[in-house]
PDB file of N, CA and C in Angstrom:
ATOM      1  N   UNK A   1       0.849  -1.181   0.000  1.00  0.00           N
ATOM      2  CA  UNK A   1       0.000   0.000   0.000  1.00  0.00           C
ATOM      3  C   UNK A   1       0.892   1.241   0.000  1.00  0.00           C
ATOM      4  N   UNK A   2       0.790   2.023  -0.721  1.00  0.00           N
ATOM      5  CA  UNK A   2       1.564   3.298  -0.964  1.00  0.00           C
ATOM      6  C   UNK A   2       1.273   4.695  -0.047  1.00  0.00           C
ATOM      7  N   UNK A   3       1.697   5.127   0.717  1.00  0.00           N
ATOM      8  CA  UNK A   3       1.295   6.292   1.614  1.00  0.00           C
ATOM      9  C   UNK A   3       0.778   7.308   1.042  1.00  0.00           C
ATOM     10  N   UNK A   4       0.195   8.397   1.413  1.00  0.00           N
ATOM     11  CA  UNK A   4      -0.456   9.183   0.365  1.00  0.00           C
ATOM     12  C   UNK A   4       0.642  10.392   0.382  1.00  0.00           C
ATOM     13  N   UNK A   5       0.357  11.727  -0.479  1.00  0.00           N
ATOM     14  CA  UNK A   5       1.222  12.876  -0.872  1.00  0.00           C
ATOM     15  C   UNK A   5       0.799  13.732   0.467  1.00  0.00           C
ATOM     16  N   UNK A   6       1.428  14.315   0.372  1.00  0.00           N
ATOM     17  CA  UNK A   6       0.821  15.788   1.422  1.00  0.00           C
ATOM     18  C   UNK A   6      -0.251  16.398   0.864  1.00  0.00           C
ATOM     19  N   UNK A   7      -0.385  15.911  -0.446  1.00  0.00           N
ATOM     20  CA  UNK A   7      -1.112  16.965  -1.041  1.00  0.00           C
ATOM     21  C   UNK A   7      -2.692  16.269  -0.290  1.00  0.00           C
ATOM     22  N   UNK A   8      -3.077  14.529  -0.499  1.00  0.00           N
ATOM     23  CA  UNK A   8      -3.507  13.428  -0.058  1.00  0.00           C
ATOM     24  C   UNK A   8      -3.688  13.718   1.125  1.00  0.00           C
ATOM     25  N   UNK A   9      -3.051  13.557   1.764  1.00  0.00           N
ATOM     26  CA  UNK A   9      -2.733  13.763   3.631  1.00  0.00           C
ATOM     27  C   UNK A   9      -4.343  14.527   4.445  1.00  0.00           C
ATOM     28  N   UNK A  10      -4.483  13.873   5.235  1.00  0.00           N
ATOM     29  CA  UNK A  10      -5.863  14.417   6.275  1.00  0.00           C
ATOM     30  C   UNK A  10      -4.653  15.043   6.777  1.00  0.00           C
ATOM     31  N   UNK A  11      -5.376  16.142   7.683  1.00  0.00           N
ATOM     32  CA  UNK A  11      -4.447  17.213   8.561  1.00  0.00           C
ATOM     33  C   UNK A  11      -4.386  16.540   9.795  1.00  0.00           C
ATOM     34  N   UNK A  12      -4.413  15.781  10.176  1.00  0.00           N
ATOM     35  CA  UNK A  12      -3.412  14.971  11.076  1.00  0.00           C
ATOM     36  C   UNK A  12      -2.617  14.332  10.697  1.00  0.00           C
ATOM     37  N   UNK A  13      -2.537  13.863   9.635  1.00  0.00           N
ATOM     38  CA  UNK A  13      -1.438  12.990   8.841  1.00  0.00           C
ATOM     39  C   UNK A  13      -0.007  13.947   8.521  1.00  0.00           C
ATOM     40  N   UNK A  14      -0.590  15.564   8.854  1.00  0.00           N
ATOM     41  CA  UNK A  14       0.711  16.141   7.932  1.00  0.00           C
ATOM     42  C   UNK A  14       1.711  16.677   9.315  1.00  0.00           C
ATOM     43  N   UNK A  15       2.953  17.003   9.014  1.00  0.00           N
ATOM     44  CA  UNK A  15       3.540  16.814  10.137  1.00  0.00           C
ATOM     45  C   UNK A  15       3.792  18.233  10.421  1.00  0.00           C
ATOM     46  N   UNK A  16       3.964  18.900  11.581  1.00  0.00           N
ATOM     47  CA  UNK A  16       4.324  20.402  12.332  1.00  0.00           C
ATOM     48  C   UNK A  16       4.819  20.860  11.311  1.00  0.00           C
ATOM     49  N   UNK A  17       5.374  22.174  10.892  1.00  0.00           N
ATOM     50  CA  UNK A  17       6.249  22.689  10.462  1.00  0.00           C
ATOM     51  C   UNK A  17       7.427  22.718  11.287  1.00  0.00           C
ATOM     52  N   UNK A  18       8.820  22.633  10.808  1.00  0.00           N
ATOM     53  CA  UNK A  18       9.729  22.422  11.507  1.00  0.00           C
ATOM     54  C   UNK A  18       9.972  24.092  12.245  1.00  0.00           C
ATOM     55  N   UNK A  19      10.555  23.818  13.882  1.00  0.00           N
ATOM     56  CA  UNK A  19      11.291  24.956  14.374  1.00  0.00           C
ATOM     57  C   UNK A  19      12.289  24.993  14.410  1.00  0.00           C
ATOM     58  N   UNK A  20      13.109  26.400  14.275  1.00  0.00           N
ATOM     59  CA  UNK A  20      14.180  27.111  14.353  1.00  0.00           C
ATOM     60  C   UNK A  20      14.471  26.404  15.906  1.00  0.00           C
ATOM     61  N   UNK A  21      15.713  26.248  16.085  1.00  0.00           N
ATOM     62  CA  UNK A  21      16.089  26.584  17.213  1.00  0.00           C
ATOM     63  C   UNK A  21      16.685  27.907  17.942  1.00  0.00           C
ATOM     64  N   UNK A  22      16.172  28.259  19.166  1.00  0.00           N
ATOM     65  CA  UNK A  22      16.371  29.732  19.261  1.00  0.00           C
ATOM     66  C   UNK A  22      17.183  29.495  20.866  1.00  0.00           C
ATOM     67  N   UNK A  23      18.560  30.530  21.020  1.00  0.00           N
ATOM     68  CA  UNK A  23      19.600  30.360  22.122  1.00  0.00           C
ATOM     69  C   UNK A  23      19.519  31.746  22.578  1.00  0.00           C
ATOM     70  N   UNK A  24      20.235  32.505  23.393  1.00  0.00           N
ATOM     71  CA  UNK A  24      20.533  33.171  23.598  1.00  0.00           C
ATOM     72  C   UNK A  24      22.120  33.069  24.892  1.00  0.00           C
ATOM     73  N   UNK A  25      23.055  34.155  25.271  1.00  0.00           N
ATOM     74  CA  UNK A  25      24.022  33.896  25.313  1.00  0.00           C
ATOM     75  C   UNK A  25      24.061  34.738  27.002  1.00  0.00           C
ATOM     76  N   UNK A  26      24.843  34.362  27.580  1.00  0.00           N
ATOM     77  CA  UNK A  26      24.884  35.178  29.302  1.00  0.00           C
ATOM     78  C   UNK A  26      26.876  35.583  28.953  1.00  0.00           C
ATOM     79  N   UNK A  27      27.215  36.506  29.313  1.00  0.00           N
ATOM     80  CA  UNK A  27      28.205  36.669  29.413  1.00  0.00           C
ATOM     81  C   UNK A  27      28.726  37.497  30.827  1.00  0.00           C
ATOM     82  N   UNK A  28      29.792  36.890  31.754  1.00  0.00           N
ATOM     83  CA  UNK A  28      30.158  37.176  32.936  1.00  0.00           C
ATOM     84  C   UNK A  28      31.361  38.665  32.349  1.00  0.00           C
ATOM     85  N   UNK A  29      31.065  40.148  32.391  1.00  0.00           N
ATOM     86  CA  UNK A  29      31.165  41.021  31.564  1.00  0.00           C
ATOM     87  C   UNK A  29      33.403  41.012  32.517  1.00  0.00           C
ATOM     88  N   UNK A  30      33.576  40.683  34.096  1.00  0.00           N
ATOM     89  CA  UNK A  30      34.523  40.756  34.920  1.00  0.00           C
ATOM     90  C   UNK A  30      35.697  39.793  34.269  1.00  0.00           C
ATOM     91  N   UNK A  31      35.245  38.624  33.820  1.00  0.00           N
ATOM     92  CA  UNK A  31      35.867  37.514  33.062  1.00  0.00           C
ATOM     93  C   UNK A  31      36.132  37.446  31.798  1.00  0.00           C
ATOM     94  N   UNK A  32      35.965  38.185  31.367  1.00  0.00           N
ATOM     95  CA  UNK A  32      36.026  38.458  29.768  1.00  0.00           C
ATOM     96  C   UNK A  32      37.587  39.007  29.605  1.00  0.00           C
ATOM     97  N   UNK A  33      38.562  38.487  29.110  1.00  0.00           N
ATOM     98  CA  UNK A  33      39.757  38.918  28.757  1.00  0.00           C
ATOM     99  C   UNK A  33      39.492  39.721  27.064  1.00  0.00           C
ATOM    100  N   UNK A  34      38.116  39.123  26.461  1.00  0.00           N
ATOM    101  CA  UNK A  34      38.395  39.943  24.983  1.00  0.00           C
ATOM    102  C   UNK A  34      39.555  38.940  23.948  1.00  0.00           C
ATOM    103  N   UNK A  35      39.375  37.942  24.562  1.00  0.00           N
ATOM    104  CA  UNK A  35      40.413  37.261  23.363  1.00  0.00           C
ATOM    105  C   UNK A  35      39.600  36.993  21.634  1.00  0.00           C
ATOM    106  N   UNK A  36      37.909  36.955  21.601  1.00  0.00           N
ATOM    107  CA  UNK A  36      37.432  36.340  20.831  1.00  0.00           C
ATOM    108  C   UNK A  36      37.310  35.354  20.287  1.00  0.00           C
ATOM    109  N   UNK A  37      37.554  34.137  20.802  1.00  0.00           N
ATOM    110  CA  UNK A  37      37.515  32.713  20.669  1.00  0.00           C
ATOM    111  C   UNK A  37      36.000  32.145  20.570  1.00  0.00           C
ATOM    112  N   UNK A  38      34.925  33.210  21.484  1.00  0.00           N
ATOM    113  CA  UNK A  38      33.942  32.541  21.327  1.00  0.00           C
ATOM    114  C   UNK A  38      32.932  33.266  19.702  1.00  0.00           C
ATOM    115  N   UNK A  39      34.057  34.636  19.252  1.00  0.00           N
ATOM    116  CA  UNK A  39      33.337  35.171  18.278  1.00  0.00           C
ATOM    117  C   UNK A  39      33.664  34.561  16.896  1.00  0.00           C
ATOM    118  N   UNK A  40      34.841  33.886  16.792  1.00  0.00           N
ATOM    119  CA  UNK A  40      35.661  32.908  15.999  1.00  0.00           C
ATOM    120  C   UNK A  40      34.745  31.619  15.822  1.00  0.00           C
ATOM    121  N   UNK A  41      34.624  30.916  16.873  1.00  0.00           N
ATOM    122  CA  UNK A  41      33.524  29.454  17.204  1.00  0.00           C
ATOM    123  C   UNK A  41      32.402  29.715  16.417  1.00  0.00           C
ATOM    124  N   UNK A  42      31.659  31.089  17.191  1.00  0.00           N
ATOM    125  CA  UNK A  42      30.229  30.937  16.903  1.00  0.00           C
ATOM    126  C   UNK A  42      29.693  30.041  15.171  1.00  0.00           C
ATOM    127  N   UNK A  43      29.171  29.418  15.147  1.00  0.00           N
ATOM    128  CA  UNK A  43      28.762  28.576  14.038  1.00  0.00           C
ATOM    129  C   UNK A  43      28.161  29.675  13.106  1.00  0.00           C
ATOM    130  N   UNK A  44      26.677  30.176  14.056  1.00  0.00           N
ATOM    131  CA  UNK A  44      26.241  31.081  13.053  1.00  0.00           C
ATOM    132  C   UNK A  44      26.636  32.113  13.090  1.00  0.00           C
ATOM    133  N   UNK A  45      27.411  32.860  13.598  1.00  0.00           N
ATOM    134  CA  UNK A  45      28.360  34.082  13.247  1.00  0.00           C
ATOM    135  C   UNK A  45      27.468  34.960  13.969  1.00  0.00           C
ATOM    136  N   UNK A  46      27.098  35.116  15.153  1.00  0.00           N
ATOM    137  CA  UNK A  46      26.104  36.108  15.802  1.00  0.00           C
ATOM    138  C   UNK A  46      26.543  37.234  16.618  1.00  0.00           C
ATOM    139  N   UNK A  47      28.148  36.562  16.924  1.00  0.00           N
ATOM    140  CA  UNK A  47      28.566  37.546  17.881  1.00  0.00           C
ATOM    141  C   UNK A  47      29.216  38.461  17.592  1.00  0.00           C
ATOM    142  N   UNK A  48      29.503  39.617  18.183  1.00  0.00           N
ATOM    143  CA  UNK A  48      30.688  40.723  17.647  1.00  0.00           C
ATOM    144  C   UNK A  48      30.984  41.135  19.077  1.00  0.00           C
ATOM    145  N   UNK A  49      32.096  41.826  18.874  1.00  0.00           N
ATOM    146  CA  UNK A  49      32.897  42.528  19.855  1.00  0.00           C
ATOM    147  C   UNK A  49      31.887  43.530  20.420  1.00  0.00           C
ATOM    148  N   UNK A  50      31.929  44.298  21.751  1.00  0.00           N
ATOM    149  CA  UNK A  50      30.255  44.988  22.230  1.00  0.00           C
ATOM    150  C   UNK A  50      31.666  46.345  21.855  1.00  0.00           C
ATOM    151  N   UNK A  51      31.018  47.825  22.262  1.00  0.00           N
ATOM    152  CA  UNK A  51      31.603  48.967  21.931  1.00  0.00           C
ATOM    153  C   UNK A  51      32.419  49.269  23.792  1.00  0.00           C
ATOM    154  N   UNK A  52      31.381  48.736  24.252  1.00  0.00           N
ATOM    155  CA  UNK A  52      31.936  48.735  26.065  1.00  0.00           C
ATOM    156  C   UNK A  52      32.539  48.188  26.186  1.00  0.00           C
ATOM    157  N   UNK A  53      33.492  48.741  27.307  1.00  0.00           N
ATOM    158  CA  UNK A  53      34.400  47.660  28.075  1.00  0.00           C
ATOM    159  C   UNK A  53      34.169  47.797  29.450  1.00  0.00           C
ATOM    160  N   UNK A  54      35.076  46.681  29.627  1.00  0.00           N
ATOM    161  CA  UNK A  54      34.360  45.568  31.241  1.00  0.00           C
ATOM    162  C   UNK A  54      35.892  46.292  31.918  1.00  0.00           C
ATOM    163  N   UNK A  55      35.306  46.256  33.101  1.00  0.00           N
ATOM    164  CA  UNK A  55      36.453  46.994  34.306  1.00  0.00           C
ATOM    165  C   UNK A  55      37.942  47.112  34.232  1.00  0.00           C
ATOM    166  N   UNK A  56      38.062  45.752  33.052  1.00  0.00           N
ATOM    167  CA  UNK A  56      39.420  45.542  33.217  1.00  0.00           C
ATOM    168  C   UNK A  56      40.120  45.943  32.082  1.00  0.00           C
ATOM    169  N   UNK A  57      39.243  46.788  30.829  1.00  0.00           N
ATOM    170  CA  UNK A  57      39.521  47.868  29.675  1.00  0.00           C
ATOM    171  C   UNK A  57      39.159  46.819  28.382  1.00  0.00           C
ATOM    172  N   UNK A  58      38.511  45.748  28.886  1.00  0.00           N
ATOM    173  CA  UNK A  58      38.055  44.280  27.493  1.00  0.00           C
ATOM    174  C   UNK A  58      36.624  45.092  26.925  1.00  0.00           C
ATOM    175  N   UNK A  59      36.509  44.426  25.628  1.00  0.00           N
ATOM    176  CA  UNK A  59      35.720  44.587  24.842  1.00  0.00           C
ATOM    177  C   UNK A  59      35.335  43.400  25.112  1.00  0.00           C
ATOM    178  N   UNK A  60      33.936  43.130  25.229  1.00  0.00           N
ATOM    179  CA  UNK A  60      33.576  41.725  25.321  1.00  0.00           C
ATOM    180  C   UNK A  60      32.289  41.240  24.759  1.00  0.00           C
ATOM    181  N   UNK A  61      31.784  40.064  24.292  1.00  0.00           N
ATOM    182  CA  UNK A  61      31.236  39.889  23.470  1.00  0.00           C
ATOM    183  C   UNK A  61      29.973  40.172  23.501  1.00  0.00           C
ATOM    184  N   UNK A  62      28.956  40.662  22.456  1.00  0.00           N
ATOM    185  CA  UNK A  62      27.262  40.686  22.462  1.00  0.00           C
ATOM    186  C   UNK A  62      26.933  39.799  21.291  1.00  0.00           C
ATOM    187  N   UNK A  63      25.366  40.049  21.686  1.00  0.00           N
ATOM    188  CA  UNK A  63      25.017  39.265  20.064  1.00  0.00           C
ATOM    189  C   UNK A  63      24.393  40.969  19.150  1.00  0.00           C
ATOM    190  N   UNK A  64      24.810  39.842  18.100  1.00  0.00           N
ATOM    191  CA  UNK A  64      24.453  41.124  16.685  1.00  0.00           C
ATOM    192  C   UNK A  64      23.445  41.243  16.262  1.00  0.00           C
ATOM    193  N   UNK A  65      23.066  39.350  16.570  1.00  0.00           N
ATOM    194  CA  UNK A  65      21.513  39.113  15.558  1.00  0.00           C
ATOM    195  C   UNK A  65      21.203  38.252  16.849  1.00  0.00           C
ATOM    196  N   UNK A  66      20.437  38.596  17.917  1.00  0.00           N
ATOM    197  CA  UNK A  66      19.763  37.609  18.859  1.00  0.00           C
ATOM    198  C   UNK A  66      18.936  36.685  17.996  1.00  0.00           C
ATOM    199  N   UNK A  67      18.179  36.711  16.875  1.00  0.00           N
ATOM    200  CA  UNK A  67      17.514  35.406  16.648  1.00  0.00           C
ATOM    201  C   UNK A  67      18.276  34.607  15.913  1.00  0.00           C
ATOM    202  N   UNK A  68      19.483  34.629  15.638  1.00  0.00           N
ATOM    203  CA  UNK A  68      20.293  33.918  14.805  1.00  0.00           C
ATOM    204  C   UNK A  68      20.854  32.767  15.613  1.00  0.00           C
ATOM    205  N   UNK A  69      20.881  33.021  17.121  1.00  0.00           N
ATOM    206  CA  UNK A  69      21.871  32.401  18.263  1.00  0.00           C
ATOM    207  C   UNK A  69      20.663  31.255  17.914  1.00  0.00           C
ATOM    208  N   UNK A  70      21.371  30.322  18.448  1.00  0.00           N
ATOM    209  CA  UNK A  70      21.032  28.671  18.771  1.00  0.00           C
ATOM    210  C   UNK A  70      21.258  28.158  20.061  1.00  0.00           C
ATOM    211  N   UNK A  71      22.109  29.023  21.083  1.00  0.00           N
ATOM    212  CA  UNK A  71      22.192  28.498  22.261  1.00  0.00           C
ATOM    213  C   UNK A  71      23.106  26.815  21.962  1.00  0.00           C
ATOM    214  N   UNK A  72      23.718  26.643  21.091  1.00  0.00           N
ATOM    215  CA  UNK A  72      24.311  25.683  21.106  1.00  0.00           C
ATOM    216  C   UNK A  72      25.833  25.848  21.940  1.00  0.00           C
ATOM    217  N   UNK A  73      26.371  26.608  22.523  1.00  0.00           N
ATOM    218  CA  UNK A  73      27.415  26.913  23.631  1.00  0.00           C
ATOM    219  C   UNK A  73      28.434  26.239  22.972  1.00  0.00           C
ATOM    220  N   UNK A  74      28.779  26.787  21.616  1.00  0.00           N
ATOM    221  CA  UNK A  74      30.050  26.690  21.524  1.00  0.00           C
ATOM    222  C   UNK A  74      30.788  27.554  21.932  1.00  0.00           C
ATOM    223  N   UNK A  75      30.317  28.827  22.045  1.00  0.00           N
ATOM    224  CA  UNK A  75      31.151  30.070  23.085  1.00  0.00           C
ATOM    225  C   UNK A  75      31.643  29.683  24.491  1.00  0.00           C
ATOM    226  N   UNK A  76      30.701  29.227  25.013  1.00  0.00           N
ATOM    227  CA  UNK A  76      30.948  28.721  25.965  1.00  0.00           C
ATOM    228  C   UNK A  76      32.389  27.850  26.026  1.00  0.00           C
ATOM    229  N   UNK A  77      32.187  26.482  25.312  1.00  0.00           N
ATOM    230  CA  UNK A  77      32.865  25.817  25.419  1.00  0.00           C
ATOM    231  C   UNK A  77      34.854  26.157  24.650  1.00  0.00           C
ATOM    232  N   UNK A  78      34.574  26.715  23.944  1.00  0.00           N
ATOM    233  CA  UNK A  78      35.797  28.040  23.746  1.00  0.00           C
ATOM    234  C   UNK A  78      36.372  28.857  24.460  1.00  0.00           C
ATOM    235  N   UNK A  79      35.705  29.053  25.523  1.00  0.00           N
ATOM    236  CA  UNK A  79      36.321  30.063  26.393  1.00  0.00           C
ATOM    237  C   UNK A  79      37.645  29.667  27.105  1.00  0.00           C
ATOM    238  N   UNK A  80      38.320  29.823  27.256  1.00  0.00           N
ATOM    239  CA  UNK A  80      39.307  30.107  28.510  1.00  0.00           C
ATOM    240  C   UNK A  80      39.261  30.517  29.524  1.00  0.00           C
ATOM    241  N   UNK A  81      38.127  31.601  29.512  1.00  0.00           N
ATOM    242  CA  UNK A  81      37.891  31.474  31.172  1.00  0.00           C
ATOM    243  C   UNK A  81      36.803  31.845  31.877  1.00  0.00           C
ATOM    244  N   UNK A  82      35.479  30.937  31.127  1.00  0.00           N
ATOM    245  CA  UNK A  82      34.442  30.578  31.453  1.00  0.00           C
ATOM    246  C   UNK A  82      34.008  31.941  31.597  1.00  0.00           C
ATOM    247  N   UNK A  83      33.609  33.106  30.495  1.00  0.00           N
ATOM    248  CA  UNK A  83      33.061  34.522  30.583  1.00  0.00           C
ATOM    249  C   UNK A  83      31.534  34.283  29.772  1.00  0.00           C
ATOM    250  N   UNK A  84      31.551  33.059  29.324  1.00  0.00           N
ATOM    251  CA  UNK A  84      30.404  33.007  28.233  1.00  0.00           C
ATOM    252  C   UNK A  84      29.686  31.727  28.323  1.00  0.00           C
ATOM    253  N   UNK A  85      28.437  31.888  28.083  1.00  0.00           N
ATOM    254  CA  UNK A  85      27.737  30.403  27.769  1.00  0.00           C
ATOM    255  C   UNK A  85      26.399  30.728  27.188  1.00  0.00           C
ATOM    256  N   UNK A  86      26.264  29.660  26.254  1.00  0.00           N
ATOM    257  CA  UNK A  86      25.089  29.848  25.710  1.00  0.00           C
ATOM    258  C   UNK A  86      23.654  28.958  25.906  1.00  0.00           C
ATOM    259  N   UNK A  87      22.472  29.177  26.151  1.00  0.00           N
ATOM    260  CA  UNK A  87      21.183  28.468  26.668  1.00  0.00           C
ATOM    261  C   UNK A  87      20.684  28.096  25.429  1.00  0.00           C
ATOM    262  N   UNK A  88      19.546  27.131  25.414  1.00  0.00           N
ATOM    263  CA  UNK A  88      18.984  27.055  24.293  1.00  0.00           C
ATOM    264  C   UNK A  88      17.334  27.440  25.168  1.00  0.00           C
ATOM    265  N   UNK A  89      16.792  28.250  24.455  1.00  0.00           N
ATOM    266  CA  UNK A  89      15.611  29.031  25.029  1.00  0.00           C
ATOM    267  C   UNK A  89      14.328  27.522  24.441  1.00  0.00           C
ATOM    268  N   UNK A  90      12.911  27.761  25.119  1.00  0.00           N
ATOM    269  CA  UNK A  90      12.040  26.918  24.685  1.00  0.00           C
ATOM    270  C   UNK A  90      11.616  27.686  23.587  1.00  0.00           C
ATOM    271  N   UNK A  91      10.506  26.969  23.282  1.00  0.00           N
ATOM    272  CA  UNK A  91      10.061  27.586  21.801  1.00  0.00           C
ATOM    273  C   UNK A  91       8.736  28.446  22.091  1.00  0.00           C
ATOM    274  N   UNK A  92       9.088  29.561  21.572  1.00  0.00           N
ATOM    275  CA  UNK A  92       7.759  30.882  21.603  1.00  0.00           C
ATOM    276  C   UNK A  92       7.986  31.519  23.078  1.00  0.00           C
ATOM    277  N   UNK A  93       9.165  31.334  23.320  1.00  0.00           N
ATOM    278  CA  UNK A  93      10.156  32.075  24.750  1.00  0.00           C
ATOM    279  C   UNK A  93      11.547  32.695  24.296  1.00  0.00           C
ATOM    280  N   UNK A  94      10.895  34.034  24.891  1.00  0.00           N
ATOM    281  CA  UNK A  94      12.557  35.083  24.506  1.00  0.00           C
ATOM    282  C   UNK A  94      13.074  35.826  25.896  1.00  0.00           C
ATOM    283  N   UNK A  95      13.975  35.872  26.117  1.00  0.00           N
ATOM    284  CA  UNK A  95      14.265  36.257  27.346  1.00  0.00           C
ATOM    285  C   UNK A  95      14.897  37.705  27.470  1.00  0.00           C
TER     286      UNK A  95
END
């Protein structure tokens, strides 16, 4: 028996539309040396250098495009000295 098309498909048969995954990023602003390792990592390229600096004269990282982040913490895991990490937010939640 052959499954039917979408076109075919009862609307329970057809499946969600897929979601984006959506992250957002916490950065400890004291810990931030400014090396950019986590702006290098980022997969989707979200982060940039912020225009402020943190107490200790660092530029340290923001996001450029908050809906671009994925919260997949590769910043995080780049760091050297744990200034960054990234969440993965639920869905139709922005923080």
């Amino acid at each position: 028996m052959s499954e039917p098309s979408v076109n075919e498909a009862k609307p329970s048969q057809v499946p969600p539309p897929a979601r984006k995954a959506r992250g957002a990023i916490h950065v400890t602003r004291n810990r931030c040396k400014g090396c950019g390792f986590c702006i290098a990592f980022c997969p989707p390229k979200v982060l940039e250098f912020s225009e402020e600096f943190s107490e200790q004269g660092y530029h340290f990282p923001r996001l450029k495009n908050p809906d671009g982040c994925t919260g997949c913490d590769l910043c995080g895991l780049y760091c050297p000295d744990f200034a960054i990490y990234g969440v993965m937010q639920k869905y139709g939640k922005k923080q």
